[in-house]
Structure formats: C-alpha cells, structure tokens
N, C-alpha and C. Protein backbone atom coordinates (compact mmCIF):
# COMPACT_ATOMS: atom_id res chain seq x y z
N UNK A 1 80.24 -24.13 -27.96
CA UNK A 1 79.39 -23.00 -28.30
C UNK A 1 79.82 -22.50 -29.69
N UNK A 2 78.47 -22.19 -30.76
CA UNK A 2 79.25 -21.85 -32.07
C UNK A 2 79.71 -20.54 -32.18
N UNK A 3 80.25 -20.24 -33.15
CA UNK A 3 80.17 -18.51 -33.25
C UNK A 3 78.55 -17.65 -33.24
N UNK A 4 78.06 -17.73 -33.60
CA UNK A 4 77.16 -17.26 -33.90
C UNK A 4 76.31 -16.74 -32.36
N UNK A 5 76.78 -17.69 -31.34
CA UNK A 5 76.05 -17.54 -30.11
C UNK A 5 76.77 -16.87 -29.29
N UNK A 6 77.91 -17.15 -29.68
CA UNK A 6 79.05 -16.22 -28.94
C UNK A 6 78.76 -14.90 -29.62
N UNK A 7 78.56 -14.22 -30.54
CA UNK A 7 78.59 -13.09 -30.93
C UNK A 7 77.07 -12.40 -30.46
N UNK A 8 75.88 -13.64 -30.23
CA UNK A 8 74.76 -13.02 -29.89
C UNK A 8 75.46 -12.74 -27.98
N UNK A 9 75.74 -13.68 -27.57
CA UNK A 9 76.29 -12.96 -26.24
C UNK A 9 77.05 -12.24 -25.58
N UNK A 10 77.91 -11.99 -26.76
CA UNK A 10 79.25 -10.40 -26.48
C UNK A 10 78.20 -9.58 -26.95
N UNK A 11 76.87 -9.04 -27.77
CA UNK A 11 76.63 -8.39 -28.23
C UNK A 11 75.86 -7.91 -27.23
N UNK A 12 74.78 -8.81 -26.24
CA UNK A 12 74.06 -8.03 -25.28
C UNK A 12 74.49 -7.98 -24.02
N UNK A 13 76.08 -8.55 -23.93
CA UNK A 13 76.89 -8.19 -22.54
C UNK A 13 77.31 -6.67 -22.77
N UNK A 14 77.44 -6.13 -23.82
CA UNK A 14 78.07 -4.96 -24.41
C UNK A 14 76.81 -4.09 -24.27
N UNK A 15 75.97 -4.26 -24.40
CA UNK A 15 74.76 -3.43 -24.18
C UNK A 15 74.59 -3.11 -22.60
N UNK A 16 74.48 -4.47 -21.90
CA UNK A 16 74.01 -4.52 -20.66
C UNK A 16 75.65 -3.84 -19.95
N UNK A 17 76.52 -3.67 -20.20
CA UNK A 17 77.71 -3.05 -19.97
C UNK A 17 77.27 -1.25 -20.15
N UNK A 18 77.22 -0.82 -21.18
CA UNK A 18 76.99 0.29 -21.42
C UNK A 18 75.44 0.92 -20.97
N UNK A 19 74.35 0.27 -20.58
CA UNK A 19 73.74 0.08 -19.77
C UNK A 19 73.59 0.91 -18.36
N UNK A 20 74.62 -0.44 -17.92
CA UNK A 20 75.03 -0.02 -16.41
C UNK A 20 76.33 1.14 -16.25
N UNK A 21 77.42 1.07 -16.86
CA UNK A 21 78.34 2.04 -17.29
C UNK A 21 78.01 3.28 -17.27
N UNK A 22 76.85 3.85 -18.20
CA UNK A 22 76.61 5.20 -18.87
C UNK A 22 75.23 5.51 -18.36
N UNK A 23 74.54 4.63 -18.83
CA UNK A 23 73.14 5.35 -19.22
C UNK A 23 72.69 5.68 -17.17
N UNK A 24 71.75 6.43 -17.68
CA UNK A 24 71.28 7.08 -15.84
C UNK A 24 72.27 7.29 -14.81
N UNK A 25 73.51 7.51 -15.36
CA UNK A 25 74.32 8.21 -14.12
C UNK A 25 75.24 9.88 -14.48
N UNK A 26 75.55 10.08 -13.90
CA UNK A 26 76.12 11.76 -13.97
C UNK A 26 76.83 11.96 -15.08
N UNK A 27 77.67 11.07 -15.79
CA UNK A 27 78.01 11.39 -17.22
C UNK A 27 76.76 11.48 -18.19
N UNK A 28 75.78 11.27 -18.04
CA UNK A 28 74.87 11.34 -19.26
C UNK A 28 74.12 12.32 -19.22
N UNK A 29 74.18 12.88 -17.78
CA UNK A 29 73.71 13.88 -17.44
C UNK A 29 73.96 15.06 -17.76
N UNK A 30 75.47 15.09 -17.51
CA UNK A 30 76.43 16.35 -18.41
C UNK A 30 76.60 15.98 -19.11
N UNK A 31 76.06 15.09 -20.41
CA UNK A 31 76.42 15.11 -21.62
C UNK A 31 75.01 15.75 -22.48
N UNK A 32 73.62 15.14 -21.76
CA UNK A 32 72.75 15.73 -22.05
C UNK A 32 72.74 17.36 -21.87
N UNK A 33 73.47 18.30 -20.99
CA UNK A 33 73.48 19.53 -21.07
C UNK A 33 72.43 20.47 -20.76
N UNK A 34 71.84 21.55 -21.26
CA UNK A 34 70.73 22.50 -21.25
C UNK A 34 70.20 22.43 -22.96
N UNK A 35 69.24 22.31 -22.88
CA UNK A 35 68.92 22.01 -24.03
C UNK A 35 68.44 23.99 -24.71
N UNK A 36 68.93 24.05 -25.89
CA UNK A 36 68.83 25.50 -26.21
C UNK A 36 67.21 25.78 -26.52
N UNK A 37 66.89 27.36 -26.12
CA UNK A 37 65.40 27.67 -26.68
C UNK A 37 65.39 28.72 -27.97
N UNK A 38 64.54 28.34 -28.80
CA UNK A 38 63.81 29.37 -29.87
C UNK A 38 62.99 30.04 -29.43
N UNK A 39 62.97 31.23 -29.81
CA UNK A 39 61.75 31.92 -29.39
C UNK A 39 61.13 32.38 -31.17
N UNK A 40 61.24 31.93 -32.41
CA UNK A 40 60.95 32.52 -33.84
C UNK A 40 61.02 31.13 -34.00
N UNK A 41 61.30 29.63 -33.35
CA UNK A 41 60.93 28.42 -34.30
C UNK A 41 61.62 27.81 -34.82
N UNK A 42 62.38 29.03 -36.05
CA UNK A 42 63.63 28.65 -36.76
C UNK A 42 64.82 28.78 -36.41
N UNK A 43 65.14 28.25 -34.98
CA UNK A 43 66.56 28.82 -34.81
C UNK A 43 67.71 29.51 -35.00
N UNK A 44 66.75 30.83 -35.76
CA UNK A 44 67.78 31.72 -36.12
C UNK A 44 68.19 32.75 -35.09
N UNK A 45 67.67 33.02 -33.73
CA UNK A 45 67.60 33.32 -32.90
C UNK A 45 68.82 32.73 -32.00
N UNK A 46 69.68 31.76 -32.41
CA UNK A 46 70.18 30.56 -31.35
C UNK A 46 72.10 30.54 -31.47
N UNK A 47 72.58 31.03 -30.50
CA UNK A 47 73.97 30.77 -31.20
C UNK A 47 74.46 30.45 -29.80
N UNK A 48 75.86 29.82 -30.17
CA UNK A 48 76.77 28.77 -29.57
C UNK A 48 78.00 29.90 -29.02
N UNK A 49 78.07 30.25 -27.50
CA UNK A 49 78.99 30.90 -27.41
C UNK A 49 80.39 29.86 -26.91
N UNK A 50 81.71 29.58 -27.51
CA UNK A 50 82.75 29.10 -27.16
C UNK A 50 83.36 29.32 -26.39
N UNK A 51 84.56 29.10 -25.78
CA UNK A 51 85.24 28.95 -24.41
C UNK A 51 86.03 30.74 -24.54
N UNK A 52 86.31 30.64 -25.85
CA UNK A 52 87.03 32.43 -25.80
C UNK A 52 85.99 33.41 -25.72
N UNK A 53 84.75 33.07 -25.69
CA UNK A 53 83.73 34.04 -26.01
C UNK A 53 83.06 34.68 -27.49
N UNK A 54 83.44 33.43 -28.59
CA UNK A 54 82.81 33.48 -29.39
C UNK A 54 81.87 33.61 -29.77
N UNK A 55 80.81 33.80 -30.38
CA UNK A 55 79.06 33.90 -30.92
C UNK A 55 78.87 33.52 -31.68
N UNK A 56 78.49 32.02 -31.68
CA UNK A 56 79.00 31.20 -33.74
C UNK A 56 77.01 30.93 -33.48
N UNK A 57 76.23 31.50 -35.01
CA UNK A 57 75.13 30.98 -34.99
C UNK A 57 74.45 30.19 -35.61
C-alpha cells in the first residue's frame, strides 16, 4: 500500500472516529450550551456572567 492511500485511510478513519466519539452524544450537547438572545440585534444587550459573578459584555 503506498503512502498516499494510507494517509487517504488514516484520514477518514479519523473522521469516522470523531464521528462516532463526539458528534450526537452528550458531550456535544454540553458543548453546544444555550445559545444567547438579543433583543436590539446588536448584541449590545448581551453579557457573559463568569464563575465569580462577573458581567463581562
């Protein structure tokens, strides 16, 4: 087998890995999160509160 075929088949074992691994199960789920709302459009309305209780906007 040359290189070239070997690298096309680590490349979509690595896909089909991360695939089955990640995608559609409960980590992607909590990684996807709550997605934030605007109510003015420009997200100036929108801030990030941190674990101490910060208000970063």
């Amino acid at each position: 087998m040359n290189k070239d075929t070997e690298k096309r088949i680590a490349a979509r074992l690595a896909k089909i890995m991360a695939m089955l691994c990640v995608r559609n199960t409960r980590l992607e789920t909590i990684h996807a999160g709550r997605p934030p709302v605007t109510r003015t459009g420009d997200w100036s309305d929108v801030t990030v509160v941190d674990a101490d209780g910060n208000r970063i906007p």
